[in-house]
N, C-alpha and C. Protein backbone atom coordinates (compact mmCIF):
# COMPACT_ATOMS: atom_id res chain seq x y z
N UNK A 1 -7.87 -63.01 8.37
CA UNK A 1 -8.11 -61.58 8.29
C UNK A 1 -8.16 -61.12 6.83
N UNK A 2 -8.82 -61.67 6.04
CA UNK A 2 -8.99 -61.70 4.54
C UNK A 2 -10.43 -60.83 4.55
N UNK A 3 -11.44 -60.72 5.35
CA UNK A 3 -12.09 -60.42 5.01
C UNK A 3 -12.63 -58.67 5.30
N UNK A 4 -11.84 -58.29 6.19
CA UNK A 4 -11.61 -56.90 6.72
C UNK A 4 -10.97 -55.98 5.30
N UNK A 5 -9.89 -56.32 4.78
CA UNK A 5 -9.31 -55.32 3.24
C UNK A 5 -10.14 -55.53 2.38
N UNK A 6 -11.02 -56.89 2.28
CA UNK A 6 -12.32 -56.86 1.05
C UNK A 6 -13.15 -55.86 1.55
N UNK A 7 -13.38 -56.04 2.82
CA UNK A 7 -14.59 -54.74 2.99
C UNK A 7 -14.36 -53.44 2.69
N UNK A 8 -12.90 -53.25 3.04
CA UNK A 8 -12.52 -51.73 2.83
C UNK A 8 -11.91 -51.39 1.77
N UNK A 9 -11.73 -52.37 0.52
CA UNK A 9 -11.61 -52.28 -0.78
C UNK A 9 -12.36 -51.26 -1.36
N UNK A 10 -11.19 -50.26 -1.85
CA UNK A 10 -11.91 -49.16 -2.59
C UNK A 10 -12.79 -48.21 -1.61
N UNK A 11 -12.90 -48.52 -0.36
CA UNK A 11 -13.34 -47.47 0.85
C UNK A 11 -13.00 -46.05 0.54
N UNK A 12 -11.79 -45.58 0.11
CA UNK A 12 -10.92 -44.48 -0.25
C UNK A 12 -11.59 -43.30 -0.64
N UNK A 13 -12.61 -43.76 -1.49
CA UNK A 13 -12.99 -43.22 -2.43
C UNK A 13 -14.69 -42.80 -2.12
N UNK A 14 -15.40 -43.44 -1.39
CA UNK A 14 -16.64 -43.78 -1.07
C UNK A 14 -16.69 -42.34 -0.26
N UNK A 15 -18.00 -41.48 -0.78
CA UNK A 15 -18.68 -40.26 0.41
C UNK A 15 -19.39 -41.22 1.48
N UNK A 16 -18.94 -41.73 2.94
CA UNK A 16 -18.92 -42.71 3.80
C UNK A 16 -20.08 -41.83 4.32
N UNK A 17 -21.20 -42.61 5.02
CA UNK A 17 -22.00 -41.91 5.68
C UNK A 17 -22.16 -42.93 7.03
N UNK A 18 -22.51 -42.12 7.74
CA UNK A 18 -22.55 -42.99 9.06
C UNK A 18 -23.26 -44.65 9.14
N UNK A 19 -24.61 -44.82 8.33
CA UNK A 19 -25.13 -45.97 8.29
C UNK A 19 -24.22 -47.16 7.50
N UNK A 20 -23.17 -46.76 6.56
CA UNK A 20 -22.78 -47.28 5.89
C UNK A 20 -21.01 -47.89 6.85
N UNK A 21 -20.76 -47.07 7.84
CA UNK A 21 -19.49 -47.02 8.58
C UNK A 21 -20.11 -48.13 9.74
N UNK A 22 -21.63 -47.62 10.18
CA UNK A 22 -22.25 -48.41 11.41
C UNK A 22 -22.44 -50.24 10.66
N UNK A 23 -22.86 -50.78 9.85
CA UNK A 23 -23.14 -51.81 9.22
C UNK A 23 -21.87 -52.38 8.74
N UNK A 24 -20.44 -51.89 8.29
CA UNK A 24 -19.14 -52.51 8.54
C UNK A 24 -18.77 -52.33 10.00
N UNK A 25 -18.75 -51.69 10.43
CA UNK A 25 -18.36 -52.15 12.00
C UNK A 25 -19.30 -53.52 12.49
N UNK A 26 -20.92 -53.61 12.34
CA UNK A 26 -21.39 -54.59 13.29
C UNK A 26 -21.03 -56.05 12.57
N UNK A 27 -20.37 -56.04 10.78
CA UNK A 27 -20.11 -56.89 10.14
C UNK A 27 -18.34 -57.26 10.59
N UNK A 28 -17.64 -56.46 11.32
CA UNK A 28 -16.17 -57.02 11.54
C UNK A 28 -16.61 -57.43 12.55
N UNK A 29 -17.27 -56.83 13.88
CA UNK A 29 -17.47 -57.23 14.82
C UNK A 29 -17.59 -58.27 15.30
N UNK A 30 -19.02 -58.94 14.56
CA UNK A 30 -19.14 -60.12 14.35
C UNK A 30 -18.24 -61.30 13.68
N UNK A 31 -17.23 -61.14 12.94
CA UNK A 31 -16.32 -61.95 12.36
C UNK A 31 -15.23 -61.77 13.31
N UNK A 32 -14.95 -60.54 14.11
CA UNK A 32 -14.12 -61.18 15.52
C UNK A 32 -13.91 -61.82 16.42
N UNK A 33 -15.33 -61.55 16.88
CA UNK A 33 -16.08 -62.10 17.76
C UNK A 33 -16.26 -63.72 17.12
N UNK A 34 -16.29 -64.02 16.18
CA UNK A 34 -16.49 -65.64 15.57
C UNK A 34 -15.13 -66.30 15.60
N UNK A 35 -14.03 -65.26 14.94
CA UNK A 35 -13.03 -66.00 15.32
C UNK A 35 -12.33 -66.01 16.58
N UNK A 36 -12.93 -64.95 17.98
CA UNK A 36 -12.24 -65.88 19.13
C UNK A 36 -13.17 -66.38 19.96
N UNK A 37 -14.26 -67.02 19.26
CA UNK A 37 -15.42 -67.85 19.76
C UNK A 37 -16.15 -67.47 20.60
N UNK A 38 -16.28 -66.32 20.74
CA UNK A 38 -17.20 -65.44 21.65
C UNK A 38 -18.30 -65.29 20.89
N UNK A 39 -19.69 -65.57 21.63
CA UNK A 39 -21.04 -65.14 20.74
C UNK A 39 -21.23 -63.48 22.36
N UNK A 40 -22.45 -62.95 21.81
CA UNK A 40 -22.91 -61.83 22.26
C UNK A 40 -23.02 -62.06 23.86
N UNK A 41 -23.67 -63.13 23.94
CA UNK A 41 -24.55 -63.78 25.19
C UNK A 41 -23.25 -63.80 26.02
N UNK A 42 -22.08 -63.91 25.97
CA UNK A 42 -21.36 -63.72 26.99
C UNK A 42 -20.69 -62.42 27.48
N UNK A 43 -21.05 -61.34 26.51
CA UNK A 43 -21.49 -60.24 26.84
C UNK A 43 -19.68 -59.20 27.22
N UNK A 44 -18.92 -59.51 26.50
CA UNK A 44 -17.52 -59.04 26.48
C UNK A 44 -17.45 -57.65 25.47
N UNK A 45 -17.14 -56.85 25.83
CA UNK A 45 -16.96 -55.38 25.45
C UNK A 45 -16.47 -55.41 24.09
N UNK A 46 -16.46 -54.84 22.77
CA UNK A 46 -15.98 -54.62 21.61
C UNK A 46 -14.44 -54.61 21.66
N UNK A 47 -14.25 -53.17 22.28
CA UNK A 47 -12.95 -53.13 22.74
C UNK A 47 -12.10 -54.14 23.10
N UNK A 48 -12.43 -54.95 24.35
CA UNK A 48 -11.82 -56.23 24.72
C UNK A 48 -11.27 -56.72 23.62
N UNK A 49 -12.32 -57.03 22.83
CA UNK A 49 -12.16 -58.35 21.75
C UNK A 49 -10.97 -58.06 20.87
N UNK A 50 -11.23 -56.07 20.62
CA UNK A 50 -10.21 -55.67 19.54
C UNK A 50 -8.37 -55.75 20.10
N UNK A 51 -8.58 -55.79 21.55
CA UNK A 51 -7.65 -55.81 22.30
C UNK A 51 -6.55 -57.11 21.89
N UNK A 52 -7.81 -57.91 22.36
CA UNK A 52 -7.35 -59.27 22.26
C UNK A 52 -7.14 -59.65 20.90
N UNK A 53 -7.73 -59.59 19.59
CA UNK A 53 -7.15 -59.69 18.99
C UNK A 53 -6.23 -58.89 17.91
N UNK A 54 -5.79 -58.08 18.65
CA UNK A 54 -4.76 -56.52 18.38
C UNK A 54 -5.13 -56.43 16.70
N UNK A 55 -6.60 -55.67 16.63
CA UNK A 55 -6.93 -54.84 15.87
C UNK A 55 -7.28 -54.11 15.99
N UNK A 56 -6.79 -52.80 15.47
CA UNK A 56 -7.46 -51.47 15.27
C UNK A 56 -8.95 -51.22 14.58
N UNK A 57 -9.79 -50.38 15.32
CA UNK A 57 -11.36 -50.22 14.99
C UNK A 57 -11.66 -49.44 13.40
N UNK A 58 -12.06 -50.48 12.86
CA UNK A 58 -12.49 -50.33 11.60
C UNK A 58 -12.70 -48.87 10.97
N UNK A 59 -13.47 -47.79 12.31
CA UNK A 59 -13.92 -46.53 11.39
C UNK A 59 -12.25 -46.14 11.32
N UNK A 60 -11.35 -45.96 12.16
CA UNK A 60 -9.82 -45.53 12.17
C UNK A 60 -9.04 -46.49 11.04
N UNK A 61 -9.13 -47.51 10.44
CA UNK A 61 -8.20 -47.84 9.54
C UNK A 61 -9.32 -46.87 7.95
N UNK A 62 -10.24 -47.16 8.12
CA UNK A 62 -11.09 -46.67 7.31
C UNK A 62 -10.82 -44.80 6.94
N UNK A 63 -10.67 -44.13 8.08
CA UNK A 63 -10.30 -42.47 8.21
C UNK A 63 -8.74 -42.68 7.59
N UNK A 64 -7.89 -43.78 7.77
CA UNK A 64 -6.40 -44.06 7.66
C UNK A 64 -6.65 -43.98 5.59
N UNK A 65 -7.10 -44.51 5.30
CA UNK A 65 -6.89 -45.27 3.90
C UNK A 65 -8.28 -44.07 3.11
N UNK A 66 -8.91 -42.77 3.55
CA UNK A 66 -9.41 -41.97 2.57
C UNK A 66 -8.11 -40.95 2.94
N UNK A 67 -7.08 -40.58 4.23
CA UNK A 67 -6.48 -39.58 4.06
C UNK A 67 -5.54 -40.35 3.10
N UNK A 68 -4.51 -41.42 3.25
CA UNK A 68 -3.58 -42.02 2.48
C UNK A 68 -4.16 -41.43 0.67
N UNK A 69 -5.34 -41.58 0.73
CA UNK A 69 -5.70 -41.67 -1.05
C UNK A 69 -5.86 -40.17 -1.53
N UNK A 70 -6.29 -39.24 -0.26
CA UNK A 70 -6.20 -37.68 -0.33
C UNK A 70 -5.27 -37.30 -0.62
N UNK A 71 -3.81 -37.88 -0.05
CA UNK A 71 -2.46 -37.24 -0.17
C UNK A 71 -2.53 -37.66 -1.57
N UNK A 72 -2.76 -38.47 -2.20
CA UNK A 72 -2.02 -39.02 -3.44
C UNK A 72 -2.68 -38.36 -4.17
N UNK A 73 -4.38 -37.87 -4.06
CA UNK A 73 -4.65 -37.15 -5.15
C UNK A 73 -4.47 -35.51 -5.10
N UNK A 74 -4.18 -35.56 -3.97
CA UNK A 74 -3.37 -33.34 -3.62
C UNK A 74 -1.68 -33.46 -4.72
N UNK A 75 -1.26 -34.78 -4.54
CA UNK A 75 0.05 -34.55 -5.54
C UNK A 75 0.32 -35.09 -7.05
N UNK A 76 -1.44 -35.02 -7.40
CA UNK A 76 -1.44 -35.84 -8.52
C UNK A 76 -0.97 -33.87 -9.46
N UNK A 77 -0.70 -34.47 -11.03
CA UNK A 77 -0.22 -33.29 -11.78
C UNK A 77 -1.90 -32.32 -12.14
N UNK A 78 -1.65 -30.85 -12.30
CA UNK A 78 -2.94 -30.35 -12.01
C UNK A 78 -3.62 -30.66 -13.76
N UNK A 79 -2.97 -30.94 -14.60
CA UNK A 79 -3.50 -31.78 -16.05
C UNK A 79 -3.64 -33.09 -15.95
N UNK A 80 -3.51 -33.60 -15.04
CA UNK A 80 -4.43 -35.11 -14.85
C UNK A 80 -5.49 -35.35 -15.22
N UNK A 81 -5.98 -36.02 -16.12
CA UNK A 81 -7.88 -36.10 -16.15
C UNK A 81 -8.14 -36.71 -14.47
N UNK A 82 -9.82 -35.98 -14.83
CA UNK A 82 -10.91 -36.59 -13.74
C UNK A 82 -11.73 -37.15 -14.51
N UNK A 83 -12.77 -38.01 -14.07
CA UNK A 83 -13.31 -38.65 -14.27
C UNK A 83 -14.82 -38.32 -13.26
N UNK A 84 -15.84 -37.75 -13.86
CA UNK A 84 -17.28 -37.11 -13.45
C UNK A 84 -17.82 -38.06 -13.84
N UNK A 85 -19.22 -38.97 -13.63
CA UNK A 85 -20.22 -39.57 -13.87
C UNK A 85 -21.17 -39.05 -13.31
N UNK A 86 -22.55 -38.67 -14.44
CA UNK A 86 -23.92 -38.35 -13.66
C UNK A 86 -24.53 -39.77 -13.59
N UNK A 87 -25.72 -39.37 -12.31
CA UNK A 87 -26.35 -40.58 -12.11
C UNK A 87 -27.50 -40.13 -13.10
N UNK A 88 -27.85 -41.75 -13.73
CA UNK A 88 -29.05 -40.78 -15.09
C UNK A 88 -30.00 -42.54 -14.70
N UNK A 89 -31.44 -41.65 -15.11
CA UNK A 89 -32.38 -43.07 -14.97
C UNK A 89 -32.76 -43.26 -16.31
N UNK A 90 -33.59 -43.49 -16.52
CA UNK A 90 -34.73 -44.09 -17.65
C UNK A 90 -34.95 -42.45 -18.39
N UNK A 91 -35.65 -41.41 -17.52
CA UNK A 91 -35.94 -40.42 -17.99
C UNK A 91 -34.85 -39.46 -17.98
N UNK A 92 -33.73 -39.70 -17.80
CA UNK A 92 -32.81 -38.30 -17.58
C UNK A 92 -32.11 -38.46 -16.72
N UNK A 93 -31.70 -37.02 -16.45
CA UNK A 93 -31.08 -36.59 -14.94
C UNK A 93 -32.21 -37.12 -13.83
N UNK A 94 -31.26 -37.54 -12.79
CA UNK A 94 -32.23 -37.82 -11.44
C UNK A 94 -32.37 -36.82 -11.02
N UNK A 95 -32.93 -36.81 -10.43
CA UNK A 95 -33.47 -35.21 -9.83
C UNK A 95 -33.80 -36.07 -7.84
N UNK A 96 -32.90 -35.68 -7.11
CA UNK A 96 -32.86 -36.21 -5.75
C UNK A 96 -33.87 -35.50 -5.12
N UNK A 97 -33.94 -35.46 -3.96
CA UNK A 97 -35.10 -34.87 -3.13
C UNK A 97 -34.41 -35.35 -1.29
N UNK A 98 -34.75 -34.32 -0.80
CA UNK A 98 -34.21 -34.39 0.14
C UNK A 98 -32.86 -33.71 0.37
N UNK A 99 -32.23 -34.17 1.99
CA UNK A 99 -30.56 -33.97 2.19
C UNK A 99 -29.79 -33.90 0.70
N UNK A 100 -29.39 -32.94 0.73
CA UNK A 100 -28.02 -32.80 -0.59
C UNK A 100 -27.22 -34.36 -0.17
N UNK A 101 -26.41 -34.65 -1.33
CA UNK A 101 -25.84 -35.56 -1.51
C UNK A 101 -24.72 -35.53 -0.84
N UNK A 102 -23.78 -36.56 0.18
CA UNK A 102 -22.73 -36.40 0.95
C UNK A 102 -21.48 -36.51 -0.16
N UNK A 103 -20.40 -35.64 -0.24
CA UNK A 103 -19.63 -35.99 -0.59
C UNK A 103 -17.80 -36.10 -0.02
N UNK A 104 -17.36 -36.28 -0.77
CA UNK A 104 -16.04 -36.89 -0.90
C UNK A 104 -15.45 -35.88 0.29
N UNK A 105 -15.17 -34.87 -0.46
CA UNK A 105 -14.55 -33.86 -0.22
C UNK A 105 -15.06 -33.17 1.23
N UNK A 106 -16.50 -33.80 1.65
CA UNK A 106 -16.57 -33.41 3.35
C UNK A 106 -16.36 -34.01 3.64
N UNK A 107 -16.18 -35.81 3.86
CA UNK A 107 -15.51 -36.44 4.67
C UNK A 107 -14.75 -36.26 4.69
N UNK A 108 -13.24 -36.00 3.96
CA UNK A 108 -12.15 -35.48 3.80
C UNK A 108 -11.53 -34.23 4.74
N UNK A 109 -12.80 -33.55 4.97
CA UNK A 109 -12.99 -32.30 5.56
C UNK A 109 -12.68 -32.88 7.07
N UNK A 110 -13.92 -33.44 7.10
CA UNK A 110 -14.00 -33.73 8.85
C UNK A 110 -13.00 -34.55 8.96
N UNK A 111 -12.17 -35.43 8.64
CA UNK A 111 -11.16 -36.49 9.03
C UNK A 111 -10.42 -35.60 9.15
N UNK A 112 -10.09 -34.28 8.48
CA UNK A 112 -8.57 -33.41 8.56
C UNK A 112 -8.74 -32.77 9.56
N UNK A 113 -10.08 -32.28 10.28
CA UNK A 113 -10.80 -31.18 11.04
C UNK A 113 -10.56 -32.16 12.68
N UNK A 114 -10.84 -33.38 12.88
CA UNK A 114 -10.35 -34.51 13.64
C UNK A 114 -9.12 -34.99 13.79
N UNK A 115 -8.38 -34.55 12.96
CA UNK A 115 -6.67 -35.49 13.37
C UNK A 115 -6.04 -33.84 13.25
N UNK A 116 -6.69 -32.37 13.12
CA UNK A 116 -6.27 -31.40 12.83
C UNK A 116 -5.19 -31.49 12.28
N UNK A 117 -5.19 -31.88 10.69
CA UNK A 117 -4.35 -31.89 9.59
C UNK A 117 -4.64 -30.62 8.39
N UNK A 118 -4.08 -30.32 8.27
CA UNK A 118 -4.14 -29.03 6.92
C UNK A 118 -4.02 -29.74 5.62
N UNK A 119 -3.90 -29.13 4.26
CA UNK A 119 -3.64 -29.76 3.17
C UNK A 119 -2.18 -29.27 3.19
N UNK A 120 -1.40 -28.42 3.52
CA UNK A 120 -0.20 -28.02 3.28
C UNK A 120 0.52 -29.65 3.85
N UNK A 121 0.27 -30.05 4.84
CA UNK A 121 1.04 -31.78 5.57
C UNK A 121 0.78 -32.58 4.91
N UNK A 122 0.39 -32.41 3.26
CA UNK A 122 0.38 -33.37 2.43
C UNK A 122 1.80 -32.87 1.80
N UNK A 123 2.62 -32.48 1.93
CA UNK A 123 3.52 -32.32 1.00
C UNK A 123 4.65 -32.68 1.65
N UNK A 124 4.73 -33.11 3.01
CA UNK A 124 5.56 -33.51 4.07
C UNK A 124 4.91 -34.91 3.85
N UNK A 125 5.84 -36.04 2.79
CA UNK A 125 5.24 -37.91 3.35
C UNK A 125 5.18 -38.50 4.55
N UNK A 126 6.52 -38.16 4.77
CA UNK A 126 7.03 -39.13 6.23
C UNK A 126 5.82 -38.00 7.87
N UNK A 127 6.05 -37.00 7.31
CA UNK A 127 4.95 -36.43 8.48
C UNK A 127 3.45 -36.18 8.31
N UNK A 128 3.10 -36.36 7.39
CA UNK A 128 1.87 -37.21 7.25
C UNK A 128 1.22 -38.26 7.79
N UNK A 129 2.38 -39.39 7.15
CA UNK A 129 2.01 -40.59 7.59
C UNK A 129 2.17 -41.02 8.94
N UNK A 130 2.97 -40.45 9.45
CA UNK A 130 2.76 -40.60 11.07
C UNK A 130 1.52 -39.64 11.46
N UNK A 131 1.25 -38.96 11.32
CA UNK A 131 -0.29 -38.28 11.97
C UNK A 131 -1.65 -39.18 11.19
N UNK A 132 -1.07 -39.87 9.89
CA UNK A 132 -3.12 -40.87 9.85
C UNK A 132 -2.44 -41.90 10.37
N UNK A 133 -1.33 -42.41 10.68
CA UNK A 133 -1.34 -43.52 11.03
C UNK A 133 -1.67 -44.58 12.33
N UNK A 134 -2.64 -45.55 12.24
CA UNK A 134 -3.56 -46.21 13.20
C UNK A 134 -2.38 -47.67 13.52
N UNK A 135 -2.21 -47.63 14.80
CA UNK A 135 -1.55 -49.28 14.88
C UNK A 135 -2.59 -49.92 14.92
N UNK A 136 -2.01 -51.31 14.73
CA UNK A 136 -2.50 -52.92 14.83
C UNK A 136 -3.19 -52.25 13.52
């Protein structure tokens, strides 16, 4: 199980968008499914597998480890540096096109809006961490 915390290395931090949550899920999936020798063709439910091998579903440890990194930065000191990077090409500023850019701070949104957490239950540890917290 080495290869599940590499994937979600630095997850914390990432504006997660669904294609990017859907493509680590079908990548654990498959490494579950390999290690309890099940291929597709025998046709056993996701769930099952996570059952059987008592792990919790990737998008939930994943929602677990951006609130964990939220709390820490709601109690960081308000003179802390940040750290901004623009994305710049050859000619400049990029200039995007399309959907606005997803960020941090709405996933953040919807995970609190889903486990109906406030920012004030960041200042409570121990009751925090029992409301993100995912077994197995």
């Amino acid at each position: 199980m080495v290869v599940r915390p590499t994937m979600l290395y630095g997850a914390e931090c990432w504006p997660v968008k669904k294609s990017h949550v859907q493509k680590m899920k079908v990548a654990d999936m498959r490494m579950l499914r390999w290690m309890c020798g099940h291929t597709r063709k025998y046709k056993i439910r996701n769930e099952v597998i996570r059952e059987k091998v008592c792990v919790a579903s990737l998008e939930d440890k994943l929602r677990e480890s951006r609130l964990r990194w939220f709390r820490h930065v709601q109690r960081r000191d308000i003179d802390a540096p940040v750290r901004r990077c623009e994305r710049l090409t050859m000619t400049g500023l990029r200039k995007d096109r399309g959907r606005p850019k997803k960020y941090w701070g709405e996933v953040i949104r919807q995970d609190m809006l889903l486990l109906q957490l406030t920012e004030d239950m960041t200042l409570d540890r121990k009751g925090w961490r029992l409301r993100i917290r995912v077994e197995r």
